[in-house]
Protein backbone atom coordinates (compact mmCIF):
# COMPACT_ATOMS: atom_id res chain seq x y z
CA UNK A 1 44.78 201.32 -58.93
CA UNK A 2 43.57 202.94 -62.28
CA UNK A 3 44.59 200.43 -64.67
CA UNK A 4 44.00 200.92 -68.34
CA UNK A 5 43.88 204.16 -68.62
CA UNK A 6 44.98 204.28 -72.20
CA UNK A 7 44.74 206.79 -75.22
CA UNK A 8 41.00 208.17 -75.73
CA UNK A 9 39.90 210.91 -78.00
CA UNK A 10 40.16 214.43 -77.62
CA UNK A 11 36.54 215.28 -77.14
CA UNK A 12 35.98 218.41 -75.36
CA UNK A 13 34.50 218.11 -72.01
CA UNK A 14 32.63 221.18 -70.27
CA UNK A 15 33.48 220.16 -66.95
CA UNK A 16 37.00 219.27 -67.84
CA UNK A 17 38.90 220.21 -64.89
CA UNK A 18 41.24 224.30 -65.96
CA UNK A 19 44.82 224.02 -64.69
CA UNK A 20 47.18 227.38 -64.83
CA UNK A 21 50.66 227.09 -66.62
CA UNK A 22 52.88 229.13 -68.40
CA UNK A 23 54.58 229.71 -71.76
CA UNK A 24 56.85 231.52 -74.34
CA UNK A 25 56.18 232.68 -77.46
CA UNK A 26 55.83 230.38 -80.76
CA UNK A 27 53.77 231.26 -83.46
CA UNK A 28 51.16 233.62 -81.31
CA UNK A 29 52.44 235.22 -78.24
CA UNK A 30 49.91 233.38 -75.39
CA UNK A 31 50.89 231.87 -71.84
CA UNK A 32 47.67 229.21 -71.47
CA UNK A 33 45.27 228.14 -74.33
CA UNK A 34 41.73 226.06 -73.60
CA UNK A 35 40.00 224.58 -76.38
CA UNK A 36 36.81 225.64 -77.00
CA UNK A 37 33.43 224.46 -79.19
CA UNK A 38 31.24 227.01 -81.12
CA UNK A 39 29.08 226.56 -83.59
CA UNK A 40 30.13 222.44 -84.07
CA UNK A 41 33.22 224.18 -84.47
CA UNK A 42 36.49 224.12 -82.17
CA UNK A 43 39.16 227.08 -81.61
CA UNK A 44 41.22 228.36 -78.84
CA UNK A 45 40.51 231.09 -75.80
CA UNK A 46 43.33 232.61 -73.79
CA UNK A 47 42.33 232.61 -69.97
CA UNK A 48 41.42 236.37 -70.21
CA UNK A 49 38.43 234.47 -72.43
CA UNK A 50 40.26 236.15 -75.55
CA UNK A 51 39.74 234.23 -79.14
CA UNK A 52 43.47 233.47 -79.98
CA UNK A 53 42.02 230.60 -83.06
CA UNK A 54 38.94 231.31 -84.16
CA UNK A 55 36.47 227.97 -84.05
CA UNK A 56 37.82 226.28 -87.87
CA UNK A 57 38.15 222.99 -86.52
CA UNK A 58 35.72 219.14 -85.96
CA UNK A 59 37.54 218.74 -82.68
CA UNK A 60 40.55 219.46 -80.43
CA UNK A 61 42.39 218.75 -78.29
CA UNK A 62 44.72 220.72 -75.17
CA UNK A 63 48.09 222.03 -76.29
CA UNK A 64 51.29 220.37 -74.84
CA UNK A 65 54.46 221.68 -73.66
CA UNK A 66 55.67 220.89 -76.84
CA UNK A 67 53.50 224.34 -78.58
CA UNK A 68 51.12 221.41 -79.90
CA UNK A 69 47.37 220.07 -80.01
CA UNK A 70 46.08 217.64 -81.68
CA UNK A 71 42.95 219.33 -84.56
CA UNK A 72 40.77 217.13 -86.65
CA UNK A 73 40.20 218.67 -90.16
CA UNK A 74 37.93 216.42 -93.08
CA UNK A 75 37.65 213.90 -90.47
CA UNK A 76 41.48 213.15 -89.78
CA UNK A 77 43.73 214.19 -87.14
CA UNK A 78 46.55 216.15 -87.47
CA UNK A 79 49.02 218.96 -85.19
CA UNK A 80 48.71 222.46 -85.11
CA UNK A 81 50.94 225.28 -84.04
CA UNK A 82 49.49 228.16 -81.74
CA UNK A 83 48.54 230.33 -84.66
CA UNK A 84 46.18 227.42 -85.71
CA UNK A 85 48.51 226.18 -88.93
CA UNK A 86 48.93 222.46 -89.03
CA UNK A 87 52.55 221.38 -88.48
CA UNK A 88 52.04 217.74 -88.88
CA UNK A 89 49.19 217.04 -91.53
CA UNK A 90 45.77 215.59 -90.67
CA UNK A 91 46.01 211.67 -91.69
CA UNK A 92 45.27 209.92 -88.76
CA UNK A 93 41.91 208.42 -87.39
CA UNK A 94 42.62 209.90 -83.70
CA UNK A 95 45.50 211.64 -82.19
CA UNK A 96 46.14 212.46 -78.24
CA UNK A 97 48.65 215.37 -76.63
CA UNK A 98 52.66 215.44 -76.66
CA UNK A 99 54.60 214.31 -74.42
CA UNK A 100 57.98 214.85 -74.22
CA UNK A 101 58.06 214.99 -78.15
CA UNK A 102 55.82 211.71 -78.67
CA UNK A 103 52.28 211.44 -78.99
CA UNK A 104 49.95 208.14 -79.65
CA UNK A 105 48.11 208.05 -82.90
CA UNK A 106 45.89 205.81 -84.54
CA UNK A 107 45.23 204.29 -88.21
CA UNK A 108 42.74 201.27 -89.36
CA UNK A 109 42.08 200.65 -85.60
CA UNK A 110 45.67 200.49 -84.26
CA UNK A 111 47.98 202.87 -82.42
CA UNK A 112 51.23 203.87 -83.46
CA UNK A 113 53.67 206.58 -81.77
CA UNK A 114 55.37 209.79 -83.64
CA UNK A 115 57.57 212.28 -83.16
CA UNK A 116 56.99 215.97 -83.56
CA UNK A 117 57.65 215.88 -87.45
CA UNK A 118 55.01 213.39 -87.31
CA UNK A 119 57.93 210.23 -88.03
CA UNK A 120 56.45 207.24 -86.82
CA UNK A 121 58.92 205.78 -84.20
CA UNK A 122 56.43 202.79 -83.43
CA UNK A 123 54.22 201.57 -86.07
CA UNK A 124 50.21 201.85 -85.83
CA UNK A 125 50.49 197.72 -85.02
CA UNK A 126 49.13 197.94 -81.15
CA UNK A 127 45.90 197.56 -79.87
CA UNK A 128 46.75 200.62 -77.30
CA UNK A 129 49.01 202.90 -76.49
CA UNK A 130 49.17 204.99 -73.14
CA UNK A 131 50.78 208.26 -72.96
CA UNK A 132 54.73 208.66 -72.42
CA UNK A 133 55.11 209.07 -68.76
CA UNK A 134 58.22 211.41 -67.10
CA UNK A 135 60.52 208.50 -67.72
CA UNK A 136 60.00 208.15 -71.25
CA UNK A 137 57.98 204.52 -71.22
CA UNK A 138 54.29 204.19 -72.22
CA UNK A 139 52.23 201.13 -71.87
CA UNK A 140 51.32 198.95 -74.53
CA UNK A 141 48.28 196.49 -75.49
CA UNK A 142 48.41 193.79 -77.60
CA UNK A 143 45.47 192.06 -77.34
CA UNK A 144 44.51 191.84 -74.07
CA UNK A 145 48.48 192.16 -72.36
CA UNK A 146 50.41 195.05 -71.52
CA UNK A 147 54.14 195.89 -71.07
CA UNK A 148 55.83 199.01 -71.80
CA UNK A 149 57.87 200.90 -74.67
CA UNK A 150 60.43 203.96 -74.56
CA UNK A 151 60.43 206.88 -76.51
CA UNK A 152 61.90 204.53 -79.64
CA UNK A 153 59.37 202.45 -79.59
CA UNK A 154 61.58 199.48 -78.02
CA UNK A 155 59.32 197.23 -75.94
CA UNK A 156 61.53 197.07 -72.57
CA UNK A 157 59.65 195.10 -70.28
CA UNK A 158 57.58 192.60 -71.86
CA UNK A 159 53.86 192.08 -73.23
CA UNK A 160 52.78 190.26 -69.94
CA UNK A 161 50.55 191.97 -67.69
CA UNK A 162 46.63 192.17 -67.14
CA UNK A 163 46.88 195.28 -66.32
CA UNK A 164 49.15 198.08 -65.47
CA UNK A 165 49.09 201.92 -64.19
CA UNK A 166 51.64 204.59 -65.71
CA UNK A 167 54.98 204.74 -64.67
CA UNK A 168 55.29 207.54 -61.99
CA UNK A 169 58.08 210.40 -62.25
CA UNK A 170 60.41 208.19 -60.05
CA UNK A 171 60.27 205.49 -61.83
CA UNK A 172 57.76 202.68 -60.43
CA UNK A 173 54.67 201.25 -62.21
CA UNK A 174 51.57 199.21 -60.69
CA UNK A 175 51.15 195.52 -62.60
CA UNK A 176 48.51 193.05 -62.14
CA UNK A 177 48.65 190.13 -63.54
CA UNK A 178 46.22 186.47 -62.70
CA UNK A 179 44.35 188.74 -60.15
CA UNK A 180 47.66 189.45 -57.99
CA UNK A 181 49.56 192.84 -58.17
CA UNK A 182 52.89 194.42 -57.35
CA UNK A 183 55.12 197.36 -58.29
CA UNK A 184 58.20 197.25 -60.96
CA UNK A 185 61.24 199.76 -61.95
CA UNK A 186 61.69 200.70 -65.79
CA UNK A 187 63.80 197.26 -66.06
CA UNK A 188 60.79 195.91 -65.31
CA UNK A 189 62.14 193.98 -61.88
CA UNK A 190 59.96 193.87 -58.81
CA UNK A 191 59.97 196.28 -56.30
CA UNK A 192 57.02 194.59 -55.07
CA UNK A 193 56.20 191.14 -55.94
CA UNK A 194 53.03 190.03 -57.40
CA UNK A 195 51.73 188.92 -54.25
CA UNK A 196 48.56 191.54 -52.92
CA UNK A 197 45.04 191.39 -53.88
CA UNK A 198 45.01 195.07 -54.58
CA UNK A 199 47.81 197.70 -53.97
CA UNK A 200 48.01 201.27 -54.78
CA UNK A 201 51.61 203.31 -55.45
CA UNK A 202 53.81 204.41 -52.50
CA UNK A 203 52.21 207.76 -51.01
CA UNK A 204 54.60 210.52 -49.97
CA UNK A 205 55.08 208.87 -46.63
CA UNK A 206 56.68 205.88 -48.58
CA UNK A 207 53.70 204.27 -47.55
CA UNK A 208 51.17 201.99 -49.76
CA UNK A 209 48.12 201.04 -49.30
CA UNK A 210 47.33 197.22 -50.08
CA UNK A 211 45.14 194.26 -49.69
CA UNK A 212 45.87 190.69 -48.43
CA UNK A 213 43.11 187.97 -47.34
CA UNK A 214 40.93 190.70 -47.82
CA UNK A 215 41.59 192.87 -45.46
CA UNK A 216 43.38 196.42 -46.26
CA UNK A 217 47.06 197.57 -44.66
CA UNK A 218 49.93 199.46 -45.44
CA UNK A 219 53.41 198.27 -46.13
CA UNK A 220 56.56 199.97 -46.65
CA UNK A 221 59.12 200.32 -49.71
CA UNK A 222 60.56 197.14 -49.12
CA UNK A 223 57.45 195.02 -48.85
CA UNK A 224 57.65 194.86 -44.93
CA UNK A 225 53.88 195.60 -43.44
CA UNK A 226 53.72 198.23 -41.10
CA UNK A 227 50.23 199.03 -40.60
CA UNK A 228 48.59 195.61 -39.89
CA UNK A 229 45.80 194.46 -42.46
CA UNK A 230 42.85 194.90 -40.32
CA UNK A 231 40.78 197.38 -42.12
CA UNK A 232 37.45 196.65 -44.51
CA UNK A 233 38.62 199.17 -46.31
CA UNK A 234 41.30 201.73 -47.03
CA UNK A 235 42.88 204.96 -49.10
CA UNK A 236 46.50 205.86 -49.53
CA UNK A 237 48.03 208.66 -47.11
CA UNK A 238 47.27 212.26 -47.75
CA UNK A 239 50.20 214.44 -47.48
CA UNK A 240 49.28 215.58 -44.41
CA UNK A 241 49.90 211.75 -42.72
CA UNK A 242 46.39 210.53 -42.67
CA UNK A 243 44.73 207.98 -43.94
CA UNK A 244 41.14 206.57 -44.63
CA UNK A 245 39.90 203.64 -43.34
CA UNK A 246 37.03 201.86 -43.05
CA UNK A 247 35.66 199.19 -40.37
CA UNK A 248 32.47 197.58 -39.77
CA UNK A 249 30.76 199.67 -42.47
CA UNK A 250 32.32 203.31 -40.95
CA UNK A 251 34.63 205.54 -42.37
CA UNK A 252 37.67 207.04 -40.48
CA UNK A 253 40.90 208.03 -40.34
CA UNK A 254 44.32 206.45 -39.27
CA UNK A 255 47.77 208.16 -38.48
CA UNK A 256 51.35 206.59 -40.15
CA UNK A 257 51.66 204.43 -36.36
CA UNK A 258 48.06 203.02 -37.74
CA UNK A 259 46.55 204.62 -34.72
CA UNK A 260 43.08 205.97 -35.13
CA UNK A 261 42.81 209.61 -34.97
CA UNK A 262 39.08 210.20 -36.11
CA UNK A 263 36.87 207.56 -35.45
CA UNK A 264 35.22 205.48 -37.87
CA UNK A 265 31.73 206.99 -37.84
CA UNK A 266 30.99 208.07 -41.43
CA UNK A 267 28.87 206.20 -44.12
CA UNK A 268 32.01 207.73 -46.80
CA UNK A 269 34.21 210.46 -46.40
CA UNK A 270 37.36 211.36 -49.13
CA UNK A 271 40.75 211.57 -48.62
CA UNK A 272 42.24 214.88 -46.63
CA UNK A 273 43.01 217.70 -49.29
CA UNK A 274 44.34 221.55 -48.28
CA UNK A 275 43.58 220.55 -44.28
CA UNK A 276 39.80 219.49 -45.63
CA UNK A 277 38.15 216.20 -46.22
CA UNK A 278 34.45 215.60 -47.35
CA UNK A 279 32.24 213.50 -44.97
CA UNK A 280 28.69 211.43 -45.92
CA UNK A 281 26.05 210.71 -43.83
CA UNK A 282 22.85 209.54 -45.38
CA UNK A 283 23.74 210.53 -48.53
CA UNK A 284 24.28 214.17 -47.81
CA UNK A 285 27.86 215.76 -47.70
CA UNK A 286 29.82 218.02 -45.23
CA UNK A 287 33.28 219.12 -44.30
CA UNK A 288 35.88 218.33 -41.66
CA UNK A 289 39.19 219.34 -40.65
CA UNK A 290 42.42 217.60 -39.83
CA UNK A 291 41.25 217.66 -36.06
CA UNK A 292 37.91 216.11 -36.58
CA UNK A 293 35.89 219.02 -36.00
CA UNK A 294 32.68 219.44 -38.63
CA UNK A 295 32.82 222.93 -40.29
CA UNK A 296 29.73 222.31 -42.27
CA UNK A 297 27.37 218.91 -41.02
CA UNK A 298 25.92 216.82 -43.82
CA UNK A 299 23.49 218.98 -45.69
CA UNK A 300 24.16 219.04 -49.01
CA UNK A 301 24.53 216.32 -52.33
CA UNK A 302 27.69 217.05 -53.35
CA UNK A 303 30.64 218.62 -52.45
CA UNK A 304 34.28 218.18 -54.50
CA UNK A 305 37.59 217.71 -52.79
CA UNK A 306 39.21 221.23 -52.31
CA UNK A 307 41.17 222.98 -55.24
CA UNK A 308 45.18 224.74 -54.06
CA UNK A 309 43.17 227.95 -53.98
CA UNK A 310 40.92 226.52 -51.00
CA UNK A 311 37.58 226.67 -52.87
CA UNK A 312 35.47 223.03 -53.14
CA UNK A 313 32.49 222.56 -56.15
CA UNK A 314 28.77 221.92 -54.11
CA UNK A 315 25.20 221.42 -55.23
CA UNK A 316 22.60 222.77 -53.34
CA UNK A 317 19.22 221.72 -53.16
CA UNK A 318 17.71 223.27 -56.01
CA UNK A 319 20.50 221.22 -58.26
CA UNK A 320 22.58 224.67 -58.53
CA UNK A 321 26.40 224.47 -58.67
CA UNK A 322 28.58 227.01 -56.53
CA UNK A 323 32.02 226.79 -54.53
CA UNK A 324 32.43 226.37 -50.89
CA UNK A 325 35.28 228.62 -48.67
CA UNK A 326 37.18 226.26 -46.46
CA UNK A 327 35.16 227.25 -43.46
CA UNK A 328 32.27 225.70 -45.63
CA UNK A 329 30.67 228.96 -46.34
CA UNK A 330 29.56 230.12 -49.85
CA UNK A 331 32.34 231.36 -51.72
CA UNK A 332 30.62 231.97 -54.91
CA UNK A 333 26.71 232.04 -55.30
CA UNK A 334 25.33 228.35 -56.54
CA UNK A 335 23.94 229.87 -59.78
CA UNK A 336 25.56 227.67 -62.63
CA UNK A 337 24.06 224.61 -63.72
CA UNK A 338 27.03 222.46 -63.69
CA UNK A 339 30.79 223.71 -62.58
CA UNK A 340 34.08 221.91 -62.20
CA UNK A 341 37.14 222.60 -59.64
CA UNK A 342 39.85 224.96 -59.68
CA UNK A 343 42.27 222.76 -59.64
CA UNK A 344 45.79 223.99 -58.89
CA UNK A 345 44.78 226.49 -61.91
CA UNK A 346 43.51 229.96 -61.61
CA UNK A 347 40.15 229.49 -63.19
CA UNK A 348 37.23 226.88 -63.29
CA UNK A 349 35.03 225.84 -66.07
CA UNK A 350 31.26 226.60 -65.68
CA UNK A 351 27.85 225.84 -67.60
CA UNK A 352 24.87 227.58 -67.39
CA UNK A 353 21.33 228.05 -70.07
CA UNK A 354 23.61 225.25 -72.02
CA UNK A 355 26.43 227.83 -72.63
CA UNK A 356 30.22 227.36 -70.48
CA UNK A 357 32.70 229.40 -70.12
CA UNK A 358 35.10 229.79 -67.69
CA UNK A 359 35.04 231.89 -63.74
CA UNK A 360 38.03 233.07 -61.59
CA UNK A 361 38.24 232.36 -57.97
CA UNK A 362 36.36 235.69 -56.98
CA UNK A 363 33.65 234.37 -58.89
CA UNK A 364 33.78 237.12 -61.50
CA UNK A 365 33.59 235.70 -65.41
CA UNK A 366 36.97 235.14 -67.04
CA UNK A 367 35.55 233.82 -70.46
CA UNK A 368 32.40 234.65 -71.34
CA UNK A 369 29.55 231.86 -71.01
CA UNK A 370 28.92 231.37 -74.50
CA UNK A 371 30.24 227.92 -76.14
CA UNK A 372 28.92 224.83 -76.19
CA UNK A 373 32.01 223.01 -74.74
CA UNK A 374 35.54 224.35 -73.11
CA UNK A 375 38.40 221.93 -72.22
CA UNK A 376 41.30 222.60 -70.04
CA UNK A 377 43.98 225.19 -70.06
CA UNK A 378 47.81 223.88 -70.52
CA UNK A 379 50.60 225.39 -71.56
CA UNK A 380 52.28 226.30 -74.99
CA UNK A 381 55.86 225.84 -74.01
């Protein structure tokens, strides 16, 4: 469960992970922007590595479906347009992206909600603010509790939590409150009662992965187990059915009947992504498939989960960063000094002699390694 993952900054990150979307015009014709850092400036690249707003700016952040990102001018945060003209005036102390025509703000230390006129609909009174989800609630802090807003800035399920995950686009949130958790609807009623030690959301299976007397099982939507808790250790099902689990110290993997499939034999391995999962032995990484079969043994330090284009992030032993094929042969040449996945997105962020830019899946350069930071490409519409 990733509790408390409320409002930050928007500090560019070189190894921020590039994600492919599309757009309509607004004030510049472009389909994806990134923000990028030159100079101790920040502007905006186009994913053919094109300048679309020249570097003018202390910091950035991505543009939202709403044609918005969030630009700090004099020290204060405001919103700009895709030509680079501020739409909503630079007055606050931090700012994060739209969503769905509300973004979190801050003033004196407290967070506050707008509206794209830059309206507040919830006063700067809260210790934190997450991001709208789908659904149109966003988690609250005051203090050291959480509940949840809407888009008004209504609190609808009260200021009572420990802890609490973002409502997903069906509808359910993770709680946790006096060390127990469970799972509510946007009334805030129980789904799941505060009852497990740990729990993570429903998986597509309908599936969830939870903890009682310490030991890790599954139950179903109703709160009926179905996978016995008998495991040390446990991940959520991967779309393709499988699931990780972990006894006496080994990793494996189980099937929905909780049947094990691969035995538990590794010191780590990740969950199952595009027919792939990473295994660890001794400290050193390598790749299976779905039927257990190793396609590259433990050789190497790292190696990332697979991107939707079938190409994983590995370091080889000289500290260089490349990509792996899904037959765990060299896809693109280790040469960079740090990279970052695909992603479901058509190009990945890069970093070499200090400088990043940004590669397609070929390996050939889409913007040119030459700024000190590059964030991650959304969309404008």
């Amino acid at each position: 469960m990733r509790v408390k993952s409320f409002f930050f900054l928007s500090t560019l990150l070189c190894m921020a992970l590039l994600s492919g979307c599309t757009s309509k015009a607004s004030a510049t014709r472009v389909d994806t922007l990134a923000p990028v850092m030159e100079n101790g400036m920040c502007g905006y690249v186009d994913t053919e590595g094109n300048l679309i707003i020249p570097p003018q700016f202390e910091d950035c952040g991505v543009f939202s479906s709403d044609g918005l990102a969030s630009a700090c001018k004099d020290g204060k945060y405001g919103y700009i347009d895709t030509s680079g003209a501020f739409v909503i005036r630079p007055r606050f102390d931090a700012a994060s992206v739209f969503s769905g025509g509300r973004a979190v703000v801050a003033e004196n230390g407290r967070y506050g909600l707008i509206d794209e006129s830059g309206t507040y609909v919830a006063e700067p009174v809260y210790t934190a603010i997450q991001d709208p989800a789908p659904c149109g609630l966003a988690a609250v802090r005051e203090d050291t509790l959480y509940g949840y807003m809407d888009r008004s800035g209504r609190i609808v399920v009260a200021v009572q939590y420990d802890s609490v995950d973002p409502f997903t686009d069906d509808g359910r949130a993770l709680v946790a409150r006096n060390g127990t958790y469970g799972i509510i609807d946007t009334a805030g009623s129980y789904i799941i009662p505060l009852k497990y030690e740990y729990l993570e959301m429903f998986a597509d299976n309908g599936l969830a992965m939870a903890k009682e007397n310490g030991k890790y099982g599954f139950i179903d939507q109703n709160g009926r187990t179905v996978i016995d808790f008998l495991f040390d250790g446990a991940f959520s099902f991967a779309e393709n059915g499988m699931a990780a689990v972990m006894l006496d110290g080994k990793w494996g993997f189980i099937d929905t009947a909780g049947q094990i499939v691969i035995e538990p034999q590794y010191d780590l391995v990740y969950s199952f992504s595009n027919q792939r999962t990473i295994v660890k032995t001794d400290g050193l990484a390598g790749i299976m498939d779905e039927s257990g079969s190793i396609l590259l043994k433990p050789s190497l330090s790292y190696i990332s989960s697979y991107s939707d284009n079938g190409l994983a992030v590995f370091r080889d032993e000289n500290g260089k960063w490349g990509y792996l094929d899904q037959n765990g042969r060299v896809a693109i040449e280790p040469v960079y000094d740090q990279a970052g996945t695909f992603g479901s997105g058509p190009l990945a962020p890069v970093q070499k002699d200090g400088l990043c830019g940004a590669i397609r899946a070929d390996g050939t350069t889409a913007v040119q390694l030459k700024y000190q930071n590059i964030g991650t490409f959304t969309s404008c519409n």
